[in-house]
C-alpha atoms as a PDB file:
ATOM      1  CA  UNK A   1      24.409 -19.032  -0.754  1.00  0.00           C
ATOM      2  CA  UNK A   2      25.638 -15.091  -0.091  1.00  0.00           C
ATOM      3  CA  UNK A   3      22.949 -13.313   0.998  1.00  0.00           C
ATOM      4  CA  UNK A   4      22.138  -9.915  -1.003  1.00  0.00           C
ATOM      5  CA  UNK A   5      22.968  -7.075   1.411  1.00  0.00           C
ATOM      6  CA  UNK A   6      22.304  -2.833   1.410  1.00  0.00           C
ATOM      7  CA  UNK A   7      24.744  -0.482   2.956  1.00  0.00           C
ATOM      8  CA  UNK A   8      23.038   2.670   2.564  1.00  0.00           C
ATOM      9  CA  UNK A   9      20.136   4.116   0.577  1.00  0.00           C
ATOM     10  CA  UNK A  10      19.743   7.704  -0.375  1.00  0.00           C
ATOM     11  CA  UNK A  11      16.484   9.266  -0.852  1.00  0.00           C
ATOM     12  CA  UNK A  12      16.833  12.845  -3.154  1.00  0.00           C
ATOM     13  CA  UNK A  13      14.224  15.090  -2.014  1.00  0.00           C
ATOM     14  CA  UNK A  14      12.704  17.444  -5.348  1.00  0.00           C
ATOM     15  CA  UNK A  15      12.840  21.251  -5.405  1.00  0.00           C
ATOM     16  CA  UNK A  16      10.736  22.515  -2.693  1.00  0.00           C
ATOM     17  CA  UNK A  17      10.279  19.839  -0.256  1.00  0.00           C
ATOM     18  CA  UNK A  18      12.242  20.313   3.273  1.00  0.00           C
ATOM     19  CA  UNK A  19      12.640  17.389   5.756  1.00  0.00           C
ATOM     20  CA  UNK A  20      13.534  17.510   9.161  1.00  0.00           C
ATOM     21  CA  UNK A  21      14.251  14.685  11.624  1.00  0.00           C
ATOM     22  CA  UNK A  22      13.630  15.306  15.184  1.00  0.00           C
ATOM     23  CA  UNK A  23      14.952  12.247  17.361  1.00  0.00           C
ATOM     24  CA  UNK A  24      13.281   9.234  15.376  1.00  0.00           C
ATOM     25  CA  UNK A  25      10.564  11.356  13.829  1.00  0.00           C
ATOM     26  CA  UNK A  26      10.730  12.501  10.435  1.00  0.00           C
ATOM     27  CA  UNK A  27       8.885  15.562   9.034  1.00  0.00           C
ATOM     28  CA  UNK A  28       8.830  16.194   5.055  1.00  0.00           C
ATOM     29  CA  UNK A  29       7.055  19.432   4.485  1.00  0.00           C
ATOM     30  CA  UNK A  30       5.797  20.290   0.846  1.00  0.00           C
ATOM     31  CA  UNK A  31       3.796  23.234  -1.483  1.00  0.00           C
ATOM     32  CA  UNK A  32       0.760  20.754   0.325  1.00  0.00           C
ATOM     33  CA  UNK A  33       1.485  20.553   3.298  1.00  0.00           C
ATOM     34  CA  UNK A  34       3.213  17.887   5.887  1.00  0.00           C
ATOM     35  CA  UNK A  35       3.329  14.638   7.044  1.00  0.00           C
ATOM     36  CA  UNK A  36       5.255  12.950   9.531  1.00  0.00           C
ATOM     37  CA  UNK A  37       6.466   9.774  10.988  1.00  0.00           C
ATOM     38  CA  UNK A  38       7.777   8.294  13.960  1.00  0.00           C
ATOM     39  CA  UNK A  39      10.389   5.651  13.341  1.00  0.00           C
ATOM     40  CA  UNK A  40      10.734   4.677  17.185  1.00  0.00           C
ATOM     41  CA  UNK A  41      10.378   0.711  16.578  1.00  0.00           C
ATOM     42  CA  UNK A  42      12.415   0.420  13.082  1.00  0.00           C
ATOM     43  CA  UNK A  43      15.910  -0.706  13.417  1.00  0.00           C
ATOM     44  CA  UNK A  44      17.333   1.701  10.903  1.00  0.00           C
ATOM     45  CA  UNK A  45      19.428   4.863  11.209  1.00  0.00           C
ATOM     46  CA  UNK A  46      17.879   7.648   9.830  1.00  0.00           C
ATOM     47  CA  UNK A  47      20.115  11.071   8.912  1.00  0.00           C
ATOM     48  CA  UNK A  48      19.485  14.004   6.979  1.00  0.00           C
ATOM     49  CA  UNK A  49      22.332  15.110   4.576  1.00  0.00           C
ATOM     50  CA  UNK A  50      21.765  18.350   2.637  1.00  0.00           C
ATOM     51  CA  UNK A  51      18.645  17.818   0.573  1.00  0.00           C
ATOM     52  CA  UNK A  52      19.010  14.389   0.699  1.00  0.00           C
ATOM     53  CA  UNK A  53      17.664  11.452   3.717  1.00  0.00           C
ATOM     54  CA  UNK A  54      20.402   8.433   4.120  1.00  0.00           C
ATOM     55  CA  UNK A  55      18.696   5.362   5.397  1.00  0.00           C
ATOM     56  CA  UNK A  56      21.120   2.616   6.432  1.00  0.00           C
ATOM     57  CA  UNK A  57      20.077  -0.456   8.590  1.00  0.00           C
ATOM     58  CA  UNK A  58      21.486  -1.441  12.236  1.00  0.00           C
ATOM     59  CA  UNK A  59      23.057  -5.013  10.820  1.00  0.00           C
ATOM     60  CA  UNK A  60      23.672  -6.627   7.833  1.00  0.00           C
ATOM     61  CA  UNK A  61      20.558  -9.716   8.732  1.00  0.00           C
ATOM     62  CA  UNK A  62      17.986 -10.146   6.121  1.00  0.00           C
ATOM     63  CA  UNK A  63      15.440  -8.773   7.928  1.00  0.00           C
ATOM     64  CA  UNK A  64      17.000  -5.410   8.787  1.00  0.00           C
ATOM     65  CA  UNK A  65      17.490  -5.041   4.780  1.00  0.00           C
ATOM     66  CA  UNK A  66      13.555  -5.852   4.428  1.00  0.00           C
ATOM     67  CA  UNK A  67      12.662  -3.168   6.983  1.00  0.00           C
ATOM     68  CA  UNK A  68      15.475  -0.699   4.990  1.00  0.00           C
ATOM     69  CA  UNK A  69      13.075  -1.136   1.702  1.00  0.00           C
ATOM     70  CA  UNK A  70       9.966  -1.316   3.922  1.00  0.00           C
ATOM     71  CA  UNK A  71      11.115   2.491   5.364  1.00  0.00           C
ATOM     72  CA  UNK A  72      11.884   3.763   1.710  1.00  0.00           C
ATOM     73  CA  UNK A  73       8.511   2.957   0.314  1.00  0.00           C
ATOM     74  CA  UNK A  74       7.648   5.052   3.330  1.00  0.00           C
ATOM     75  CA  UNK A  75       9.766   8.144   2.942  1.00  0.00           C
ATOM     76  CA  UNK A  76       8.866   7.857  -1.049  1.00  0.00           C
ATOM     77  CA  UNK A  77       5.520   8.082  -0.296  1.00  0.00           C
ATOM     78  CA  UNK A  78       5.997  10.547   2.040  1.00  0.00           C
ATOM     79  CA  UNK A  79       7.680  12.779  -0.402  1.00  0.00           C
ATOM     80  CA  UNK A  80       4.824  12.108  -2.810  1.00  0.00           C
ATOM     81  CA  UNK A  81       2.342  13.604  -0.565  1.00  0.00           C
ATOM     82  CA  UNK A  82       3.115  16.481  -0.405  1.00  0.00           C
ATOM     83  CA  UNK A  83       4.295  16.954  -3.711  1.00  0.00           C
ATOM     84  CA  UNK A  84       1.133  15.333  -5.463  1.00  0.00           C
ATOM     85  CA  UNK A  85      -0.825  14.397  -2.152  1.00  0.00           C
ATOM     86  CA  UNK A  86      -3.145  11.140  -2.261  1.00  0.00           C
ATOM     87  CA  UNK A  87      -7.118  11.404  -3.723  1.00  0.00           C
ATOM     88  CA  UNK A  88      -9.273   8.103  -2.592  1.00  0.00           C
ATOM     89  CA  UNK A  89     -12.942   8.614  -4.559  1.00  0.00           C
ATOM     90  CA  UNK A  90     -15.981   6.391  -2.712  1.00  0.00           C
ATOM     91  CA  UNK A  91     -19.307   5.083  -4.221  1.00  0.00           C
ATOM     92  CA  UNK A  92     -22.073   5.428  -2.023  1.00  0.00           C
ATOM     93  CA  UNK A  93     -24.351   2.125  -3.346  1.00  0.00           C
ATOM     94  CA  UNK A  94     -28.208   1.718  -1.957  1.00  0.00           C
ATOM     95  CA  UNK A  95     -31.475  -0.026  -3.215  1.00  0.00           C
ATOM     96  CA  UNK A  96     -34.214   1.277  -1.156  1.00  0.00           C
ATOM     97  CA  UNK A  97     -33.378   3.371   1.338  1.00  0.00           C
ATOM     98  CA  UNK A  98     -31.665   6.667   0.182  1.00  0.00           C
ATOM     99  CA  UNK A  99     -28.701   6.968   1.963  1.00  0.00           C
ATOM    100  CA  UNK A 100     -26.980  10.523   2.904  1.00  0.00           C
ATOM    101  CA  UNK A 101     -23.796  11.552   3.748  1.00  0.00           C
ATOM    102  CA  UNK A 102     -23.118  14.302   5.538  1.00  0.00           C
ATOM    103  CA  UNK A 103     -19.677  15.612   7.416  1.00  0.00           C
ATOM    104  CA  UNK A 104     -19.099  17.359  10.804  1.00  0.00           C
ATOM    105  CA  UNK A 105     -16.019  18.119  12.205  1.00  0.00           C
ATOM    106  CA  UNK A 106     -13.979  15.368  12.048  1.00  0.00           C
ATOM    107  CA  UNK A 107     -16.697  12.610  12.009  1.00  0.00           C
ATOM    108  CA  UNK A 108     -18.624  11.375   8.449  1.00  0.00           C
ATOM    109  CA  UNK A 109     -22.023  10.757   9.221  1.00  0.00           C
ATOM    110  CA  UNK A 110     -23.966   7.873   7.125  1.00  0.00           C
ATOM    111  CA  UNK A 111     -27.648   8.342   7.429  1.00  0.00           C
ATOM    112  CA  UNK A 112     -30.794   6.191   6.483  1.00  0.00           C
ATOM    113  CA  UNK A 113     -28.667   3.352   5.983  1.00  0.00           C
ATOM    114  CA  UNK A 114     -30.688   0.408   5.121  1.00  0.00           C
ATOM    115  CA  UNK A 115     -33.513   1.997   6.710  1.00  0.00           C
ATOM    116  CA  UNK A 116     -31.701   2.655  10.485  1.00  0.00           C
ATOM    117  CA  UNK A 117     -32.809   5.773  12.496  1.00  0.00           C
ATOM    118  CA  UNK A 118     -29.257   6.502  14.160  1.00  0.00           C
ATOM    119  CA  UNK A 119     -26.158   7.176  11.716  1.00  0.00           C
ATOM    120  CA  UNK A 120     -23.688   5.467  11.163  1.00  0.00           C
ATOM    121  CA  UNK A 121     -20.060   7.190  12.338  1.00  0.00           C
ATOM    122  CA  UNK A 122     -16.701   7.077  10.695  1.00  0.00           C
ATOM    123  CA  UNK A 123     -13.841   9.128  12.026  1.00  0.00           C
ATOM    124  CA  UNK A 124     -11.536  11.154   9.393  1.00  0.00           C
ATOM    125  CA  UNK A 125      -7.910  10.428  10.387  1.00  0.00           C
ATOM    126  CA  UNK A 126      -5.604  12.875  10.184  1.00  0.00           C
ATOM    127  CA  UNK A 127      -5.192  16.182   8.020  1.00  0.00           C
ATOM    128  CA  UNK A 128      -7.667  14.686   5.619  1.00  0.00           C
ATOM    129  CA  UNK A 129     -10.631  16.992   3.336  1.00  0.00           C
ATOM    130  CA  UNK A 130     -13.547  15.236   2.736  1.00  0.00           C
ATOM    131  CA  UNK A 131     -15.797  16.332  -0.373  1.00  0.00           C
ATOM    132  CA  UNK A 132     -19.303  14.973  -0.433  1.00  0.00           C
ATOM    133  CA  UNK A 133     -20.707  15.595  -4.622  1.00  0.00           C
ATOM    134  CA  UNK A 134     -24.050  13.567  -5.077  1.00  0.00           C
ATOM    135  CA  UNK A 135     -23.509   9.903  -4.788  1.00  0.00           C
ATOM    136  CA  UNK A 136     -19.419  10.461  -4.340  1.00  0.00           C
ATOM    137  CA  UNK A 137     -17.335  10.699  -1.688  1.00  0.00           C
ATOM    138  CA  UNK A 138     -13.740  12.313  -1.779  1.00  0.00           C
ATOM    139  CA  UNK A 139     -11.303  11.913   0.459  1.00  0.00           C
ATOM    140  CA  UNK A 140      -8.198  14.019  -0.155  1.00  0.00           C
ATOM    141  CA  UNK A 141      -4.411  14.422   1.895  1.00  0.00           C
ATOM    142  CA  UNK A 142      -0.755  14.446   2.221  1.00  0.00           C
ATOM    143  CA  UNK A 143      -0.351  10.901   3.997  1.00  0.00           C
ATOM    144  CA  UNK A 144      -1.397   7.737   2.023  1.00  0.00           C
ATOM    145  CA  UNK A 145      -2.316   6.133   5.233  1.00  0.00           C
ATOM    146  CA  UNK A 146      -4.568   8.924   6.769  1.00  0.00           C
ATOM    147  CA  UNK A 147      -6.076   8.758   3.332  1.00  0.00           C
ATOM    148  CA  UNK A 148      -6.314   4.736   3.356  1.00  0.00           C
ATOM    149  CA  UNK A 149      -8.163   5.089   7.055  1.00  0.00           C
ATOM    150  CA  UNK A 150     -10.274   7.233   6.764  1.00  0.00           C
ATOM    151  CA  UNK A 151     -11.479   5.349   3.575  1.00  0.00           C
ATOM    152  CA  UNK A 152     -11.514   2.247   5.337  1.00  0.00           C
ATOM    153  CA  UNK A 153     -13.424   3.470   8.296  1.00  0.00           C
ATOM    154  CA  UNK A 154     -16.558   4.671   6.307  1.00  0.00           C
ATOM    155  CA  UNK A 155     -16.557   1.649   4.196  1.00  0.00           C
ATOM    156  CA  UNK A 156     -16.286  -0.928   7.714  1.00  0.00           C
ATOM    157  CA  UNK A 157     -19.039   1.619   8.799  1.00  0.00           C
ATOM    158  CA  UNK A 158     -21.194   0.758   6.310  1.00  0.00           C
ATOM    159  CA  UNK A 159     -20.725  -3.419   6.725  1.00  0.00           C
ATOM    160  CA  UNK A 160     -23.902  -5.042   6.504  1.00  0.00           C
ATOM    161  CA  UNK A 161     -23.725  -7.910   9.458  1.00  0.00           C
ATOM    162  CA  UNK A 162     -25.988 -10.957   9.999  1.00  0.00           C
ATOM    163  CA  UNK A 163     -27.266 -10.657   5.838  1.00  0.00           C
ATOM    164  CA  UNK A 164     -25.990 -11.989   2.909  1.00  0.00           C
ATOM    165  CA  UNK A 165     -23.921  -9.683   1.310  1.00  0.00           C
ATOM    166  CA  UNK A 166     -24.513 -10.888  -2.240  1.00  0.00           C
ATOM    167  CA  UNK A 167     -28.114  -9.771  -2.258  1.00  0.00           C
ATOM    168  CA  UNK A 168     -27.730  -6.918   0.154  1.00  0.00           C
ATOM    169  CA  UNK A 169     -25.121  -4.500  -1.586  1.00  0.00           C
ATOM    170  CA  UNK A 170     -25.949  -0.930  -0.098  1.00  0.00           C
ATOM    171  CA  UNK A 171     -22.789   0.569   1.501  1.00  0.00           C
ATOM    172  CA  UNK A 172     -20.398   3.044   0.959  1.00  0.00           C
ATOM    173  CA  UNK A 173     -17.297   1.462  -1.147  1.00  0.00           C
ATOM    174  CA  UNK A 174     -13.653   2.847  -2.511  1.00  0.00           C
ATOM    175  CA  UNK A 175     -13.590   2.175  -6.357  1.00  0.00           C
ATOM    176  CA  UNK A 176     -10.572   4.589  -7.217  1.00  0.00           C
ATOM    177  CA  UNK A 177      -7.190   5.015  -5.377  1.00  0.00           C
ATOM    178  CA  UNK A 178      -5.264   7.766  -7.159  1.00  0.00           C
ATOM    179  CA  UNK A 179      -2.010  10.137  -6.976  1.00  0.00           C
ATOM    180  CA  UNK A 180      -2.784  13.819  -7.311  1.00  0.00           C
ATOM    181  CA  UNK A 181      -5.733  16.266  -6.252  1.00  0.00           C
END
């Protein structure tokens, strides 16, 4: 059995998107903004060449060339943040109790919920802008993953514990993932 190996991939960055690679950490800066990355614990060499970034892995094992595609998904999505930049809309979902939603500094604050006196507290990760219209929440940025979190975090906020979930469905929930602002 021969084993399926990569040399060297080659990521071409569009019109008006720098990068810059500061010991392991890699900066791609857009008409957005930035986002960045430290690369400290991949084994893969990392090099800037013109307008392009040349990933090539340490060895030849199979698991250095799943890390190599691994790190390219990575950089791509990199580079499609702050070309495009990442929108994540959320539902906010109650029976009884009117739930509100408000924002302050970098904290979301779910009040009401299911009736509670203290909010419930999410943290915004990152370089993320959070829109609060009616029953929607937007959560808008450059990095996927900031984006992902700080989704995540207001919908773990809002886990109902101890109750079944079927019958007790107020929360705060992601119901579109999209490319773009």
């Amino acid at each position: 059995m021969s084993t399926k190996t990569v040399q060297q991939q080659a990521i071409d960055l569009p019109e008006g998107v720098t990068a810059t690679l500061q010991g392991r950490t890699l900066s791609v800066k857009g008409k957005l903004g930035e986002a960045k990355k430290h690369f400290d614990k991949v084994k893969i060499n990392i090099s800037l060449e013109g307008n392009r970034v040349l990933l090539s892995p340490f060895s030849k094992k199979k698991k250095d060339n799943v890390i190599m595609n691994t790190v390219l998904s990575l950089v791509n999505n990199m580079v499609s943040g702050v070309v495009k930049g990442y929108t994540y809309r959320l539902k906010v979902v109650y029976a009884h109790f009117p739930i509100s939603v408000k924002t302050k500094g970098d904290q979301i604050f779910v009040e009401n919920f299911v009736g509670e006196r203290s909010p419930r507290v999410a943290n915004i990760v990152g370089g993320c802008k959070v829109t609060i219209e009616g029953d929607d929440i937007i959560v808008k940025g450059v990095s996927v993953e900031d984006v992902g979190q700080t989704s995540a975090n207001v919908e773990l906020a809002t886990k109902i514990k101890r109750k079944d979930q079927r019958i007790f469905l107020d929360g705060v929930y992601i119901y579109q993932k999209e490319e773009g602002w």
